[in-house]
PDB file of N, CA and C in Angstrom:
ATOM      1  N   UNK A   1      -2.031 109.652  -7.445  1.00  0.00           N
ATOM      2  CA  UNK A   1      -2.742 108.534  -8.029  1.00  0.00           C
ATOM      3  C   UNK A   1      -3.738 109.076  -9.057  1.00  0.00           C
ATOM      4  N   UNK A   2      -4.064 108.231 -10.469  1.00  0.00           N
ATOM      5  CA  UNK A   2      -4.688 109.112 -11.095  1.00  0.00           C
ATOM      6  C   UNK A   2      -6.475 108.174 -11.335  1.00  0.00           C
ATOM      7  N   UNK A   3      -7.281 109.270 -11.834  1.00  0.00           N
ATOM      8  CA  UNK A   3      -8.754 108.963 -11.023  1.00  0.00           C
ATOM      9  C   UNK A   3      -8.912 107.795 -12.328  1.00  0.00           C
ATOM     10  N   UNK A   4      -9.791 107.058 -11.940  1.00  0.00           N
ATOM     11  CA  UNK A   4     -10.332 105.912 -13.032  1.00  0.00           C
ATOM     12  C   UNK A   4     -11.153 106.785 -13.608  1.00  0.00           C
ATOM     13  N   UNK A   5     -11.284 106.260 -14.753  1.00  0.00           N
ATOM     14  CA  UNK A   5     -11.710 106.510 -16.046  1.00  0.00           C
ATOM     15  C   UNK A   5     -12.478 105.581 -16.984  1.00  0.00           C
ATOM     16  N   UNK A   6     -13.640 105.509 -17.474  1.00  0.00           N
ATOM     17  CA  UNK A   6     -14.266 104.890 -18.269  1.00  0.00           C
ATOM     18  C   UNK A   6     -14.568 105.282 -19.725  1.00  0.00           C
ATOM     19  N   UNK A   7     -14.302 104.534 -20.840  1.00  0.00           N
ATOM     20  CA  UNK A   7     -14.513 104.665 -21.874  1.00  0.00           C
ATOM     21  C   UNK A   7     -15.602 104.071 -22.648  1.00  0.00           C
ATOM     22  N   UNK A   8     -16.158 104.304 -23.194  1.00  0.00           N
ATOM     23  CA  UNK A   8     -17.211 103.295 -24.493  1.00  0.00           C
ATOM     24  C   UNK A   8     -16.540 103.067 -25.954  1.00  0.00           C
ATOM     25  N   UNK A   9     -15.981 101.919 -25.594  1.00  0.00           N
ATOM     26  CA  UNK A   9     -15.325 101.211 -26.910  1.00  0.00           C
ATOM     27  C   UNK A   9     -16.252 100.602 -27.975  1.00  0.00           C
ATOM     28  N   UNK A  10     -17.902 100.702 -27.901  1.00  0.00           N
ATOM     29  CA  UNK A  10     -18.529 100.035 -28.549  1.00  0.00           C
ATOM     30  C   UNK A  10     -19.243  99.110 -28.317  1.00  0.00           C
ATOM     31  N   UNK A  11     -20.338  98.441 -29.214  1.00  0.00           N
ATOM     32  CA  UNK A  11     -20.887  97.453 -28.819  1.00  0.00           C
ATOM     33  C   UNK A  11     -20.549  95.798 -27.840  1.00  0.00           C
ATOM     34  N   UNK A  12     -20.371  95.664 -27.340  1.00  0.00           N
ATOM     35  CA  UNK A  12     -19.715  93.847 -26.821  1.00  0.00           C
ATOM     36  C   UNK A  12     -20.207  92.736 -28.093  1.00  0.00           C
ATOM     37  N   UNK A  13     -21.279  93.042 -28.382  1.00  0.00           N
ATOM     38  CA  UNK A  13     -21.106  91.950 -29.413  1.00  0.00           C
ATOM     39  C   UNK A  13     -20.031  92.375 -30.545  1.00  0.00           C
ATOM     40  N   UNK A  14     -20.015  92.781 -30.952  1.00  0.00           N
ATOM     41  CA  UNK A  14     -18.402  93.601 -31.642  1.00  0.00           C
ATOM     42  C   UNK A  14     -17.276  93.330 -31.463  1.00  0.00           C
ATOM     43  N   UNK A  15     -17.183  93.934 -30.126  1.00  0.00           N
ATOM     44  CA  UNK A  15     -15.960  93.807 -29.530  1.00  0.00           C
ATOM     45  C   UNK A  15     -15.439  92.245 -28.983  1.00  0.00           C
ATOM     46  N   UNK A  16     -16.574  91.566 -29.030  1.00  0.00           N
ATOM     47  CA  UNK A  16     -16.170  89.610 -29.020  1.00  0.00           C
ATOM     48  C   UNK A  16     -15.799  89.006 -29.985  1.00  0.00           C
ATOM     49  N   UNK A  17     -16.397  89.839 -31.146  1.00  0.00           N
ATOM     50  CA  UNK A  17     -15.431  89.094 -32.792  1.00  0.00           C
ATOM     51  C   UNK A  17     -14.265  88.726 -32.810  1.00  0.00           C
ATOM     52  N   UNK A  18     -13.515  89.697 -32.288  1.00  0.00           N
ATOM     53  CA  UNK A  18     -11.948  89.294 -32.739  1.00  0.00           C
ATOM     54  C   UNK A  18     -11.425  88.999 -30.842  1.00  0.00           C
ATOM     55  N   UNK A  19     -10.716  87.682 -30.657  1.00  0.00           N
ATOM     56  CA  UNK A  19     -10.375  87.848 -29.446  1.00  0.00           C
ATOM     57  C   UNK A  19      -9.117  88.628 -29.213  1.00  0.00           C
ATOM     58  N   UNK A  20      -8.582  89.643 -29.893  1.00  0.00           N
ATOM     59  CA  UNK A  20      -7.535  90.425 -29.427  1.00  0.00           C
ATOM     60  C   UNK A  20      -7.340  91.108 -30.563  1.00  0.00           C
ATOM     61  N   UNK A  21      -7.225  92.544 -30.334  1.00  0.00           N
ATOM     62  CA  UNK A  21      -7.046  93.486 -30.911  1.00  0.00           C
ATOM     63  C   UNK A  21      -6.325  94.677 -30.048  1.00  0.00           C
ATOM     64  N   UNK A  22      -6.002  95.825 -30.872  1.00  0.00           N
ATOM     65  CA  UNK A  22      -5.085  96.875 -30.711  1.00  0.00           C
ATOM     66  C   UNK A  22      -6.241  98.192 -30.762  1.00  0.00           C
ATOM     67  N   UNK A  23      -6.275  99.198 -29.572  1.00  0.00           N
ATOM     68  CA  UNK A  23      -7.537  99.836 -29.580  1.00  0.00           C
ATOM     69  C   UNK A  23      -6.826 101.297 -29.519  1.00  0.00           C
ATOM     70  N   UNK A  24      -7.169 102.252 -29.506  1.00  0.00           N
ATOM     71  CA  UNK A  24      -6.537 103.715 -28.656  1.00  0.00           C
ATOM     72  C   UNK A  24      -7.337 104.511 -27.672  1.00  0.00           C
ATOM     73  N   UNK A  25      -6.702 104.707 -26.939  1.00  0.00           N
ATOM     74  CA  UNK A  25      -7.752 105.503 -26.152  1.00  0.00           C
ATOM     75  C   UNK A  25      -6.952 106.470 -25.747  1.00  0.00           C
ATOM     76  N   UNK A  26      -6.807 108.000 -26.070  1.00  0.00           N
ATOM     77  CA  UNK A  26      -6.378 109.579 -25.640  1.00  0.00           C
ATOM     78  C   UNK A  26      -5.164 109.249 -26.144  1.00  0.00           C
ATOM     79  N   UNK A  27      -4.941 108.677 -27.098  1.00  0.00           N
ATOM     80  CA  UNK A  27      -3.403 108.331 -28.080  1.00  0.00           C
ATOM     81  C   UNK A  27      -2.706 107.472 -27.327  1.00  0.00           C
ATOM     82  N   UNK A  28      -3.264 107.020 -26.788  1.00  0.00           N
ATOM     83  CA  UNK A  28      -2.297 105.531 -26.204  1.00  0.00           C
ATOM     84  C   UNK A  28      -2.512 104.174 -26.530  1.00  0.00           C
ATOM     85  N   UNK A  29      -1.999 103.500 -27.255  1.00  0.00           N
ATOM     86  CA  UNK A  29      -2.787 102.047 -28.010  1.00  0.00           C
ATOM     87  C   UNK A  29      -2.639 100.726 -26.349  1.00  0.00           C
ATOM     88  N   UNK A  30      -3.580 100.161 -26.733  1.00  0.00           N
ATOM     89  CA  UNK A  30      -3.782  99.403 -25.785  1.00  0.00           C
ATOM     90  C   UNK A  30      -4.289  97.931 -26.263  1.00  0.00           C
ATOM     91  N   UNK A  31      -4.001  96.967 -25.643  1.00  0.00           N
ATOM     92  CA  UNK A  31      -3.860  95.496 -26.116  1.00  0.00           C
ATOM     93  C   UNK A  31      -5.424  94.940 -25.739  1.00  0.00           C
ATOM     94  N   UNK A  32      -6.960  94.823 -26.092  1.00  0.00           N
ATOM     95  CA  UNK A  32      -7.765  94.398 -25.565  1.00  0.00           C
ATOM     96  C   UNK A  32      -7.891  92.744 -26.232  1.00  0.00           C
ATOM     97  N   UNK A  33      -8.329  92.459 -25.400  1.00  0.00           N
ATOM     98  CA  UNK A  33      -8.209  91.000 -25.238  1.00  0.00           C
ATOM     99  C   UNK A  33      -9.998  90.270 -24.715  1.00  0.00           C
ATOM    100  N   UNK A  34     -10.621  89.320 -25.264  1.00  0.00           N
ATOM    101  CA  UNK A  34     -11.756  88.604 -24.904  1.00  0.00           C
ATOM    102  C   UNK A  34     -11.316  86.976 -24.627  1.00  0.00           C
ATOM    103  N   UNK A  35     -11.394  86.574 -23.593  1.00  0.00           N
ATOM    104  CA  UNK A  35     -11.421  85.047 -23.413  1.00  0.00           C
ATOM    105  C   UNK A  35     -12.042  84.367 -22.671  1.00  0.00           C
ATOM    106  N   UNK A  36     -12.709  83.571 -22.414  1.00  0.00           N
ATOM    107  CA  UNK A  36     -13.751  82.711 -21.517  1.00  0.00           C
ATOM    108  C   UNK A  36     -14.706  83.898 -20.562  1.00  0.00           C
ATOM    109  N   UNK A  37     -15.650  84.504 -21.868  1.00  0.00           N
ATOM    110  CA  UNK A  37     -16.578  86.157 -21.356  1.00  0.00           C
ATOM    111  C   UNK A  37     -15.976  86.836 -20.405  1.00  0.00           C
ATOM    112  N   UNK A  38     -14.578  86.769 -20.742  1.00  0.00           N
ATOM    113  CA  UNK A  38     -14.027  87.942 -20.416  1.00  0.00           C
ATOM    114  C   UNK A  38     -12.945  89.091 -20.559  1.00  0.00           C
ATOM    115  N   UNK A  39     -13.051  90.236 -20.528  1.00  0.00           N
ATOM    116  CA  UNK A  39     -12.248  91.394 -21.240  1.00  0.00           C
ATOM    117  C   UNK A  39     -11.116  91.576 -20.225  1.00  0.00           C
ATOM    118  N   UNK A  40     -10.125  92.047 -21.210  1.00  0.00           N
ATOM    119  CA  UNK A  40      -8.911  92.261 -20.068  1.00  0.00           C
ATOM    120  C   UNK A  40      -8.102  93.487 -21.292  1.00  0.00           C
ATOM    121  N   UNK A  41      -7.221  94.145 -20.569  1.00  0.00           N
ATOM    122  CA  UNK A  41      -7.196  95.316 -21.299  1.00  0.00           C
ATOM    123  C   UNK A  41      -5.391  95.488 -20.329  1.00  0.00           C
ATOM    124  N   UNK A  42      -4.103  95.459 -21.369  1.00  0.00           N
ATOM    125  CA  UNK A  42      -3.246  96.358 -21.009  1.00  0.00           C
ATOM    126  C   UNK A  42      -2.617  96.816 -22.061  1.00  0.00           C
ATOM    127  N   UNK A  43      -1.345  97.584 -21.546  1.00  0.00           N
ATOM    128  CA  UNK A  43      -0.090  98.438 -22.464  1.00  0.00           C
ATOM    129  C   UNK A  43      -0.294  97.562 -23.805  1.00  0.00           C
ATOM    130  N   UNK A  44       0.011  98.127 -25.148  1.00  0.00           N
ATOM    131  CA  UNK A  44      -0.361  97.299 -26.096  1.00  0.00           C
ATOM    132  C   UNK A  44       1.149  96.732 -26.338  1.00  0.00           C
ATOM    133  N   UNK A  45       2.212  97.809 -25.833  1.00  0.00           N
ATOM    134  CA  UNK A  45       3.534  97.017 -26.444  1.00  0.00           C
ATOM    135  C   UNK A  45       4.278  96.110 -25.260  1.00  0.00           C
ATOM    136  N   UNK A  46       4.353  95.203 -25.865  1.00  0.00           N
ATOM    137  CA  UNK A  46       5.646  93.871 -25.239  1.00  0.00           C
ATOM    138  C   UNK A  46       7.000  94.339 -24.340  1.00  0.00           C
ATOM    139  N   UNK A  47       7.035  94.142 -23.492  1.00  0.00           N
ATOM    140  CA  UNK A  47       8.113  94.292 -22.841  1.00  0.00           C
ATOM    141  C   UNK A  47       9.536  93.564 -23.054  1.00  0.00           C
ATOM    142  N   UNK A  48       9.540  92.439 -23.561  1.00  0.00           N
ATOM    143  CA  UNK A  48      10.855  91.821 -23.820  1.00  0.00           C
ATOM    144  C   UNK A  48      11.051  92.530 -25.719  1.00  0.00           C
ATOM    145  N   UNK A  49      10.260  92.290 -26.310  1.00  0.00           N
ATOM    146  CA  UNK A  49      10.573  92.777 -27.584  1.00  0.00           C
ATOM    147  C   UNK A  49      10.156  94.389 -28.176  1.00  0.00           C
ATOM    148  N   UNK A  50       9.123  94.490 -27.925  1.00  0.00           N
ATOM    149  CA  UNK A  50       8.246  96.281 -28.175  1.00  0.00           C
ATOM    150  C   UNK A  50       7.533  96.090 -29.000  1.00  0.00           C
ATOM    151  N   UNK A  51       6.989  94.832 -29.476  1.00  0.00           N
ATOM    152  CA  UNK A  51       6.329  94.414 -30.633  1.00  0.00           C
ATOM    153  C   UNK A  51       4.758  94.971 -30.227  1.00  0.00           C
ATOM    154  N   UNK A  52       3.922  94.794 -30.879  1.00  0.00           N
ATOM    155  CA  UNK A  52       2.625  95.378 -30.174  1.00  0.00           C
ATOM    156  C   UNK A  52       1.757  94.440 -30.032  1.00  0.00           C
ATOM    157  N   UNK A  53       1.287  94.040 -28.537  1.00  0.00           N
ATOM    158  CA  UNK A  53       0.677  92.820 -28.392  1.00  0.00           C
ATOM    159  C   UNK A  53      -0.878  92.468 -29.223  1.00  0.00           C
ATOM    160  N   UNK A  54      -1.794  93.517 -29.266  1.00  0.00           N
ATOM    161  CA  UNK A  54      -2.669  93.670 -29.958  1.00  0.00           C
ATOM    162  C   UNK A  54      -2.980  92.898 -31.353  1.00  0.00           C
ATOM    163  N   UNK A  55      -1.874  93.001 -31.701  1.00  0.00           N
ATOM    164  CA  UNK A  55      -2.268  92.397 -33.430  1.00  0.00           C
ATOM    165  C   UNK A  55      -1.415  90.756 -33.198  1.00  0.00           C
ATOM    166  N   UNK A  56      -1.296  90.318 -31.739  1.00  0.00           N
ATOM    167  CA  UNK A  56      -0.801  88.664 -31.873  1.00  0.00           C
ATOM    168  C   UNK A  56       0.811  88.611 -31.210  1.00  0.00           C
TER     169      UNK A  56
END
């Protein structure tokens, strides 16, 4: 099992501008997401297509 890990992506007021964006963290892009004050964060690419969820 691998250990949790925390990152600092930046300010929150920032990071609430856009409600979804495409981020990287240790070269892995990841899908972050803001909706009703709250963050949610997975794999950035789509499973039925491979499209990258991040940018919509």
């Amino acid at each position: 099992m691998s250990k949790e890990k925390w990152h600092n992506l930046g300010p929150v007021d920032i990071l609430k501008e856009l409600p979804l964006r495409e981020i990287t963290i240790n070269n892995k892009k990841i899908a972050l997401s803001y909706l009703n004050e709250e963050f949610g964060a997975v794999d950035n690419v789509c499973n039925h297509v491979g499209g990258p969820l991040g940018k919509g």
